[in-house]
Protein backbone atom coordinates (compact mmCIF):
# COMPACT_ATOMS: atom_id res chain seq x y z
CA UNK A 1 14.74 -30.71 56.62
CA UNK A 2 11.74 -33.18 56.81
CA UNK A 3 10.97 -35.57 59.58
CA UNK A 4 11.44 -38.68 56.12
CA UNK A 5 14.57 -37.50 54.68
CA UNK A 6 16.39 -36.87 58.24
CA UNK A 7 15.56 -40.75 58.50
CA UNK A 8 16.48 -41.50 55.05
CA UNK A 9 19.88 -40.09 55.48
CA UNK A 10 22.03 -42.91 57.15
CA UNK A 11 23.95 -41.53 60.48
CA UNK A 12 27.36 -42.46 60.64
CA UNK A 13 29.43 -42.71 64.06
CA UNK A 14 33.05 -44.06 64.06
CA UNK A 15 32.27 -47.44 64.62
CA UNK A 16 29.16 -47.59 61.57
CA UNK A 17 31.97 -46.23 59.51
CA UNK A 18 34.50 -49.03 60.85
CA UNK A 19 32.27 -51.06 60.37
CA UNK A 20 31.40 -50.48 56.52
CA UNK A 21 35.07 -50.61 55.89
CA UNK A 22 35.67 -54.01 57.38
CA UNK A 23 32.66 -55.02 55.24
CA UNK A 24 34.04 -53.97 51.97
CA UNK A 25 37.32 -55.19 52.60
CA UNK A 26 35.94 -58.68 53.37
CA UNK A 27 33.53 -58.99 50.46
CA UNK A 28 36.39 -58.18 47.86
CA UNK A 29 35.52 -54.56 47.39
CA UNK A 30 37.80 -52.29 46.75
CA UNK A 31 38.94 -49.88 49.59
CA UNK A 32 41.15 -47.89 47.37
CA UNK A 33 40.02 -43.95 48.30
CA UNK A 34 38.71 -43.03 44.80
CA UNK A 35 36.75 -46.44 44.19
CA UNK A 36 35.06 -45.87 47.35
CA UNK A 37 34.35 -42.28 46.73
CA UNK A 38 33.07 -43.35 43.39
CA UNK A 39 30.63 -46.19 44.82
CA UNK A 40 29.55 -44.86 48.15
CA UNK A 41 30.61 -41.39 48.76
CA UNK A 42 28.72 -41.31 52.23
CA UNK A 43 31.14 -44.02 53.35
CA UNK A 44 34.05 -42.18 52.28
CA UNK A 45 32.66 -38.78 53.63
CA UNK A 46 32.05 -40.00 57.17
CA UNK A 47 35.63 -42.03 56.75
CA UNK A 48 37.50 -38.37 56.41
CA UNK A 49 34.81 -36.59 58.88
CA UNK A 50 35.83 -38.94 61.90
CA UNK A 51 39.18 -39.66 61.47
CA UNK A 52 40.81 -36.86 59.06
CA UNK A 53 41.88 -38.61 56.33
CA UNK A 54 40.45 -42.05 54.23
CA UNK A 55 44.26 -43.72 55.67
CA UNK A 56 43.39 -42.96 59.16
CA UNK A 57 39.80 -44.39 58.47
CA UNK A 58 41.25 -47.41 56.87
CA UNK A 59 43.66 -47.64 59.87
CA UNK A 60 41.22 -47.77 62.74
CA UNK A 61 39.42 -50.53 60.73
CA UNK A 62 42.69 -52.59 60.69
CA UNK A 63 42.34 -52.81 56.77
CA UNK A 64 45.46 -52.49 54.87
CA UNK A 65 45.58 -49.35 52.89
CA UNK A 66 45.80 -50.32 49.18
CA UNK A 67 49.39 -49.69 47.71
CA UNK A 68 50.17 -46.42 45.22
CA UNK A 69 53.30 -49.02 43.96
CA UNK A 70 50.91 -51.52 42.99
CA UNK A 71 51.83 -54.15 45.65
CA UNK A 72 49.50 -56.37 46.94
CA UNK A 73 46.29 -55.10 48.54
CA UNK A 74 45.59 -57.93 49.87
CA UNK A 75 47.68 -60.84 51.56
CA UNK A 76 48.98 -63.49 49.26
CA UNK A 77 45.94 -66.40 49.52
CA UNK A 78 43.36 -64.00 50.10
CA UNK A 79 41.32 -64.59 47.00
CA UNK A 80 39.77 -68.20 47.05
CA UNK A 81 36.77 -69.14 44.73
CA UNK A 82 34.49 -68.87 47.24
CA UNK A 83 35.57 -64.87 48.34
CA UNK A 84 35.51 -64.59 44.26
CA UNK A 85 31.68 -65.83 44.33
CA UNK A 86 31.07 -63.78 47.10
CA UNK A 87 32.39 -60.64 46.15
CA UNK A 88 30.56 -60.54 42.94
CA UNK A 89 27.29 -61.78 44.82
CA UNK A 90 27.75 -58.37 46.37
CA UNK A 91 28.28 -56.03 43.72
CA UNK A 92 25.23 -57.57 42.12
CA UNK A 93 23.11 -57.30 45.16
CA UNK A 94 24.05 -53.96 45.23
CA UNK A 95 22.60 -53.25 41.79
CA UNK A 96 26.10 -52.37 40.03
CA UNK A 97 26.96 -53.10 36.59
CA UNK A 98 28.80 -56.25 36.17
CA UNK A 99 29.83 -56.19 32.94
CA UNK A 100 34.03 -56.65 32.54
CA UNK A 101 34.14 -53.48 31.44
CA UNK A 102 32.83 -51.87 34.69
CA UNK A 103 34.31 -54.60 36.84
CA UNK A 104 38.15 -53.94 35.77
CA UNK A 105 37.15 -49.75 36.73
CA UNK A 106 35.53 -50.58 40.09
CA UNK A 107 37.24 -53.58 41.08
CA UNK A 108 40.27 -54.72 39.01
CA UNK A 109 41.95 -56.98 41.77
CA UNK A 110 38.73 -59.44 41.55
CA UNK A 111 38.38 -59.52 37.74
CA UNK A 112 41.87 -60.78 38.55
CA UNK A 113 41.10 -63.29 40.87
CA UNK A 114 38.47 -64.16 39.04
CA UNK A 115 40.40 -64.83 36.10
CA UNK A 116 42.81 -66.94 37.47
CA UNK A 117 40.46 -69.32 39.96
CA UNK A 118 37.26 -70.03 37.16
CA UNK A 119 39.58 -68.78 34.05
CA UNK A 120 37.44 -66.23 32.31
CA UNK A 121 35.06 -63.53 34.00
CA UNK A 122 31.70 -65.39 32.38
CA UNK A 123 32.73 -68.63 34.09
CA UNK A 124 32.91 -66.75 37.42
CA UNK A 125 29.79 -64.91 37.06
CA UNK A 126 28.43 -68.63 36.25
CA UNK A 127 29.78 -69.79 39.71
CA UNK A 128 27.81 -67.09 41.35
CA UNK A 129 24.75 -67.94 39.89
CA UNK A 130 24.48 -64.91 37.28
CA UNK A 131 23.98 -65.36 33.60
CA UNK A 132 27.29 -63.48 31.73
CA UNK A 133 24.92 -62.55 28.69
CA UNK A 134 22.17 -60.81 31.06
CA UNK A 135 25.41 -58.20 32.30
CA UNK A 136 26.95 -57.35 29.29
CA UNK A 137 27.08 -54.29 28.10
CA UNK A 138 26.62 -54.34 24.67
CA UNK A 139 23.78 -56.35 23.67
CA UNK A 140 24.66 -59.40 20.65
CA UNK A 141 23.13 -58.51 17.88
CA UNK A 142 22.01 -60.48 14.65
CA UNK A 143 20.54 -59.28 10.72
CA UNK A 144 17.35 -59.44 12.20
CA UNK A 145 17.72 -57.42 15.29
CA UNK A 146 19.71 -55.14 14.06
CA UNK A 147 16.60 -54.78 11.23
CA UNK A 148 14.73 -53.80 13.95
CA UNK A 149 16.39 -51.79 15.47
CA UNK A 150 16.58 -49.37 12.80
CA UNK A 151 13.42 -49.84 12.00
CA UNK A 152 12.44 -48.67 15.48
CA UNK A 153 15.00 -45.68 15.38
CA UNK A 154 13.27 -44.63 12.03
CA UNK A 155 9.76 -44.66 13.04
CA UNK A 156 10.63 -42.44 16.03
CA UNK A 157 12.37 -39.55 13.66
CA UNK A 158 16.18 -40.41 13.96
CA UNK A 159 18.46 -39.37 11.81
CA UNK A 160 19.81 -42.70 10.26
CA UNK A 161 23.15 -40.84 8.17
CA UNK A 162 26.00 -42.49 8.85
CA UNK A 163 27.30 -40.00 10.51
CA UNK A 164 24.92 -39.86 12.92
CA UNK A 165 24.63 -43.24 13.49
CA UNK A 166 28.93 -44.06 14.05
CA UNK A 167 28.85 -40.78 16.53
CA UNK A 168 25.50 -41.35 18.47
CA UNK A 169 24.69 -45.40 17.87
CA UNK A 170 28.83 -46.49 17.21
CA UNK A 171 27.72 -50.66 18.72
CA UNK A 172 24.99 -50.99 16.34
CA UNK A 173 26.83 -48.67 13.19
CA UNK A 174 29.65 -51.59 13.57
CA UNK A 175 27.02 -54.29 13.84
CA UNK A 176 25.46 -52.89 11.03
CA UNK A 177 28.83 -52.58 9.21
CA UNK A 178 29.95 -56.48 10.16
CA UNK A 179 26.45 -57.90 9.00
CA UNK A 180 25.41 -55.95 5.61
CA UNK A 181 29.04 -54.39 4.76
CA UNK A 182 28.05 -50.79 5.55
CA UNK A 183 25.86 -49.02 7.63
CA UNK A 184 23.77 -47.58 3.87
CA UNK A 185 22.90 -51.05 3.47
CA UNK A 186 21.32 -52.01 7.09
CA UNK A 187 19.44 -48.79 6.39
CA UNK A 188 17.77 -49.99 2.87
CA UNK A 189 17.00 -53.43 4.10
CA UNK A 190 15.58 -52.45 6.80
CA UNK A 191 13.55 -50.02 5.24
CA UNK A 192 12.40 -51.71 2.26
């Protein structure tokens, strides 16, 4: 191993991995075993390597190991609007996909909270400072982008059946479909 990637590997003692627990748990992330080995498997690696199990980890952190049952994970009170904010300030600075979609897989529990202190997900992303159309997932489309859009896939050699397009391009096929009536028709308007 090289002199670089033995530095870019992060070393993790007990109290690093303590540590990164305590973190998560404050900033709303989820400390569920499978989210964690899902979003940072190093963390949940070193968790199991230094104190047997992701329970015992969560133990010697003092976090409260998230329910099977579906009880609380946290303490009644524990989300406020500004943990909310905070939480999602830290799943975007960590680069991850905010869209609801992606939030209610990695972190249910604050979609949640989210919901019930600013009343819709977009109004909470607002309060953080994010723009809700910027993390979607699925781009809005109108006639004219959706024009384009063919019009792009057709210059570069894709096949524009509709079969093709519902199993490879099924967002813009049901665009398509919503705006013009069928997917046939986006395809000779935007090719005429």
């Amino acid at each position: 191993m090289t002199s670089s990637s033995a530095n870019n590997r992060q070393r993790w003692s007990r109290q690093r991995v303590v540590a990164a627990i305590e973190h998560r748990y404050r900033t709303g992330l989820s400390v569920n075993a499978q989210a964690v080995q899902s979003d940072d498997s190093r963390l949940f690696s070193a968790g199991r390597r230094h104190f047997g199990s992701w329970a015992a980890a969560l133990a010697a952190a003092q976090v409260p190991a998230p329910s099977r049952r579906g009880q609380a994970r946290y303490p009644r009170g524990h989300w406020s609007k500004e943990r909310v904010i905070r939480a999602i300030r830290n799943h975007a600075h960590q680069g991850e996909a905010l869209h609801a979609h992606a939030m209610h897989q990695r972190n249910n529990r604050l979609i949640a909270a989210a919901t019930y202190h600013f009343g819709s997900w977009s109004t909470a992303l607002r309060a953080a400072g994010l723009d809700p159309n910027s993390v979607r997932a699925t781009k809005r489309r109108s006639p004219s982008s959706i024009v384009e859009e063919i019009r792009q896939l057709a210059a570069k050699g894709h096949d524009l059946s509709a079969a093709a397009a519902r199993r490879h391009m099924r967002a813009l096929h049901g665009a398509a479909e919503r705006y013009f009536g069928s997917w046939h028709a986006a395809v000779e308007q935007s090719l005429d």
